[in-house]
Protein backbone atom coordinates (compact mmCIF):
# COMPACT_ATOMS: atom_id res chain seq x y z
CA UNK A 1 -73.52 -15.03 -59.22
CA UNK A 2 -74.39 -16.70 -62.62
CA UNK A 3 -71.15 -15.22 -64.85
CA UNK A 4 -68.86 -17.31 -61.58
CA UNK A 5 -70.38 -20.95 -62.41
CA UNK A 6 -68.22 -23.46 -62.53
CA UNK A 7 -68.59 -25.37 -66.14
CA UNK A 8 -70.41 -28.69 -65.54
CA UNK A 9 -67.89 -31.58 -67.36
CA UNK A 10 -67.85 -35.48 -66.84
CA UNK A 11 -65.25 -36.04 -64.55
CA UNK A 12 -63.22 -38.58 -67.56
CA UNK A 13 -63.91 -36.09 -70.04
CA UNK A 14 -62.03 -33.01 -67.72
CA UNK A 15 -59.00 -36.04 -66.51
CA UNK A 16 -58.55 -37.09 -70.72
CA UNK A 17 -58.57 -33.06 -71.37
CA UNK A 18 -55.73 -32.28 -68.87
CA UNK A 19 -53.85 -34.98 -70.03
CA UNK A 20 -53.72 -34.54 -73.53
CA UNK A 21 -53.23 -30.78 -73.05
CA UNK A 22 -51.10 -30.52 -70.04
CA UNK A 23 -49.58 -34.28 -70.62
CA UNK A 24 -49.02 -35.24 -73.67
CA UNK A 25 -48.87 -31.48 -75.52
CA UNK A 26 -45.15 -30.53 -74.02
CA UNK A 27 -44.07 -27.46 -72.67
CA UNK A 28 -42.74 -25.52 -75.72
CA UNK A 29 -38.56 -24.34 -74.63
CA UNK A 30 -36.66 -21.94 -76.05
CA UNK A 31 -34.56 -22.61 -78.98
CA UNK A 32 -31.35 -21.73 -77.15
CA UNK A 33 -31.39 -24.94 -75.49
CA UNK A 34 -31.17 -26.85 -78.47
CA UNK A 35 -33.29 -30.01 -76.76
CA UNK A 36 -34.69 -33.03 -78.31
CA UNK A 37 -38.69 -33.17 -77.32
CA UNK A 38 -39.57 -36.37 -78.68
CA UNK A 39 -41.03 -38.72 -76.86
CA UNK A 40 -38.15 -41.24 -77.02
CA UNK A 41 -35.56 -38.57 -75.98
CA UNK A 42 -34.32 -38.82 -72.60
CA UNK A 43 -35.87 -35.23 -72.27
CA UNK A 44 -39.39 -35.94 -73.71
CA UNK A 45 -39.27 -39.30 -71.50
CA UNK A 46 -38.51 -36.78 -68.39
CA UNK A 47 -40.73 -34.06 -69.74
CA UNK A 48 -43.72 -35.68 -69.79
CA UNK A 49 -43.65 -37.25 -66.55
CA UNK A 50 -42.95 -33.92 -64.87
CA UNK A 51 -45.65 -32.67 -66.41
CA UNK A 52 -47.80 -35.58 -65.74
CA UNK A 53 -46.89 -34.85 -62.13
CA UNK A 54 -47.42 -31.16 -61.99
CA UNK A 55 -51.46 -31.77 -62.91
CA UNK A 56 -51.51 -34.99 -60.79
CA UNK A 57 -50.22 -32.30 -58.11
CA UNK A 58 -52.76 -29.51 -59.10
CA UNK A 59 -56.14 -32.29 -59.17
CA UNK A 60 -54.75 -33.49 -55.71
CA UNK A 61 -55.09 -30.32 -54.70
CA UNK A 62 -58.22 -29.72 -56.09
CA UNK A 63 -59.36 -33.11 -54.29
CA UNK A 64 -58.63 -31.64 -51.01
CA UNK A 65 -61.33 -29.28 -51.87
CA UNK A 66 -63.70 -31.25 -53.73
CA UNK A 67 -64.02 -34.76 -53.81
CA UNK A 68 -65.52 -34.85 -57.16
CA UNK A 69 -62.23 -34.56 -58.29
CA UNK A 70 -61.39 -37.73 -57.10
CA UNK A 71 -62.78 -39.38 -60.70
CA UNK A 72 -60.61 -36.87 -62.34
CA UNK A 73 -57.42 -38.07 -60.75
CA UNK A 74 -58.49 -42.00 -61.12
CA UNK A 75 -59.07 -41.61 -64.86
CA UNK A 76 -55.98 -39.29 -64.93
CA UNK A 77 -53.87 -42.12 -63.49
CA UNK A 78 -55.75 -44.50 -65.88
CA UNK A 79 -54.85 -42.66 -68.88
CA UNK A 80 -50.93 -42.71 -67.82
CA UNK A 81 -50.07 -45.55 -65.98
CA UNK A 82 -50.07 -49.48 -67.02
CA UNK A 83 -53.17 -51.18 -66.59
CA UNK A 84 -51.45 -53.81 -63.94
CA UNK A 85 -49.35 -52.13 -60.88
CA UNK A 86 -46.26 -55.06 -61.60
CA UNK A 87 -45.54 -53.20 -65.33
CA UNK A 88 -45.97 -49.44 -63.46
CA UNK A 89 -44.88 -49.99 -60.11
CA UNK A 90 -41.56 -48.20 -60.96
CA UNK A 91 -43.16 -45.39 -62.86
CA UNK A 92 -45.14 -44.73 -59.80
CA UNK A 93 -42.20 -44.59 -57.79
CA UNK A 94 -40.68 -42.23 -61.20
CA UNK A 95 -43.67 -39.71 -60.69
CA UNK A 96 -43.38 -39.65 -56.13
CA UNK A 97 -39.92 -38.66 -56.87
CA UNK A 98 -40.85 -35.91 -59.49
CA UNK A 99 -43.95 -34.97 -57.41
CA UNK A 100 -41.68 -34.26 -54.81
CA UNK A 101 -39.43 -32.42 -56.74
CA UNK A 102 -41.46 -30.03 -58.00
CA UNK A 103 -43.19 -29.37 -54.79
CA UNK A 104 -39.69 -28.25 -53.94
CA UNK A 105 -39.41 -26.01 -56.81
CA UNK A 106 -43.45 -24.71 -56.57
CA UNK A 107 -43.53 -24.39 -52.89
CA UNK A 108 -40.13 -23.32 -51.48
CA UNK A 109 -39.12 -23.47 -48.12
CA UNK A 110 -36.68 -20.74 -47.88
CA UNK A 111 -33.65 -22.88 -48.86
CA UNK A 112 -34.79 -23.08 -52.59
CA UNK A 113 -32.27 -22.97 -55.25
CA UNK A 114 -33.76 -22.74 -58.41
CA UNK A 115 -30.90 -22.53 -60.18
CA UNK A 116 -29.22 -25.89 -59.18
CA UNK A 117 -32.78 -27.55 -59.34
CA UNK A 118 -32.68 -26.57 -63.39
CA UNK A 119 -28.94 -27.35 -63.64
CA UNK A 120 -29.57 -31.14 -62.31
CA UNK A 121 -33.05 -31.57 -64.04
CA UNK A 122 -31.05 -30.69 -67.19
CA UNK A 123 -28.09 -32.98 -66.40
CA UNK A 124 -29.85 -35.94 -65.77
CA UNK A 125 -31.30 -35.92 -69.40
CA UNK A 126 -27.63 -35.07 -70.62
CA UNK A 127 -28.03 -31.91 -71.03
CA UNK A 128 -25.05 -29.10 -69.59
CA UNK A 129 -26.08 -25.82 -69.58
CA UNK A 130 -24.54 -23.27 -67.10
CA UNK A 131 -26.40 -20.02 -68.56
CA UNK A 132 -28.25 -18.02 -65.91
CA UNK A 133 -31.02 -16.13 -68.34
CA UNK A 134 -31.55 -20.04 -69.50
CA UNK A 135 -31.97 -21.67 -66.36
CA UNK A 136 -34.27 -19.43 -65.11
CA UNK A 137 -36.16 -19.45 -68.01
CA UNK A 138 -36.69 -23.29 -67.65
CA UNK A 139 -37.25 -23.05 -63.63
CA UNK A 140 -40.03 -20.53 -64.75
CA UNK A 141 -42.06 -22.87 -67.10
CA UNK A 142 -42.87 -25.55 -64.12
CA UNK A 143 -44.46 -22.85 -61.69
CA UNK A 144 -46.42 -21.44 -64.69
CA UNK A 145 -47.45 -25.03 -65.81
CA UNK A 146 -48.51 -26.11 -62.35
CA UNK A 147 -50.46 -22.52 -62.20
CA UNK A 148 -52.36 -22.81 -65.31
CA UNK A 149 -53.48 -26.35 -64.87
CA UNK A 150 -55.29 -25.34 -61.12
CA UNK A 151 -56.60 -22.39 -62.60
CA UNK A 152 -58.63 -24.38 -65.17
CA UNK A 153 -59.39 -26.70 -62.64
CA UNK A 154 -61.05 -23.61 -60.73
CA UNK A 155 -63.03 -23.05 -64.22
CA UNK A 156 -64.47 -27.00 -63.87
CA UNK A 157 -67.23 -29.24 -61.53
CA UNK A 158 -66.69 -32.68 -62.11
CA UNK A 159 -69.95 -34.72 -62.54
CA UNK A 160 -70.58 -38.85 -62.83
């Protein structure tokens, strides 16, 4: 059916799209936690790599699928890791252990506490906070930011 065509996009220009919307654009908190979102804050460092790995999760995903996307996660990686693997071989190992973490957190196996996943998350940046109503809030944002990075994916065909 014509009106369910994927949109035709060069596979770098879809990767450098995601990032700079789902990357480098961060997730916008309430004010009630009273966070520091710059890039040189311990939460903006820790922000942006979790999001980084939430659409590196979604594109693998979409790679099992297609392997078109499999430019869209090269140039993805391109556009946030060092050029040389010495100077981001511990960032890689940074964005396994946050991949794995939110896989935790998106896909639950029945043990899931999302409350203690938001309570360390927060604690590691510095950051105490014990409210219920604000923990969930956070644990909600990852889910939703995972979820609307496939579903434009679903929207996109990667070309050469």
């Amino acid at each position: 059916m014509f009106w369910k065509r994927k949109h035709q996009v060069p596979a770098e220009e879809l990767a450098t799209g995601l990032f700079n919307e789902f990357v480098e654009r961060p997730i916008q908190w309430d004010e009630s936690l009273q966070i520091e979102t710059t890039p040189t804050s311990a939460f903006g460092r820790k922000l942006r790599l979790y999001q980084f790995a939430s659409v590196l999760l979604a594109v693998l995903d979409a790679e099992r699928q297609d392997a078109a996307f499999s430019k869209v996660r090269v140039r993805l990686e391109q556009c946030f890791f060092p050029s040389k693997y010495a100077e981001g071989a511990d960032l890689l190992e940074e964005v396994q252990k946050a991949m794995k973490d939110l896989i935790e957190l998106v896909q639950p196996d029945g043990q899931a506490r999302p409350m203690s996943w938001a309570v360390r998350w927060l604690s590691d940046v510095g950051i105490q906070q014990d409210n219920p109503a604000i923990l969930m809030m956070f644990v909600i944002r990852w889910p939703s930011h995972f979820c609307t990075v496939l579903k434009a994916l679903h929207e996109f065909n990667p070309v050469a």
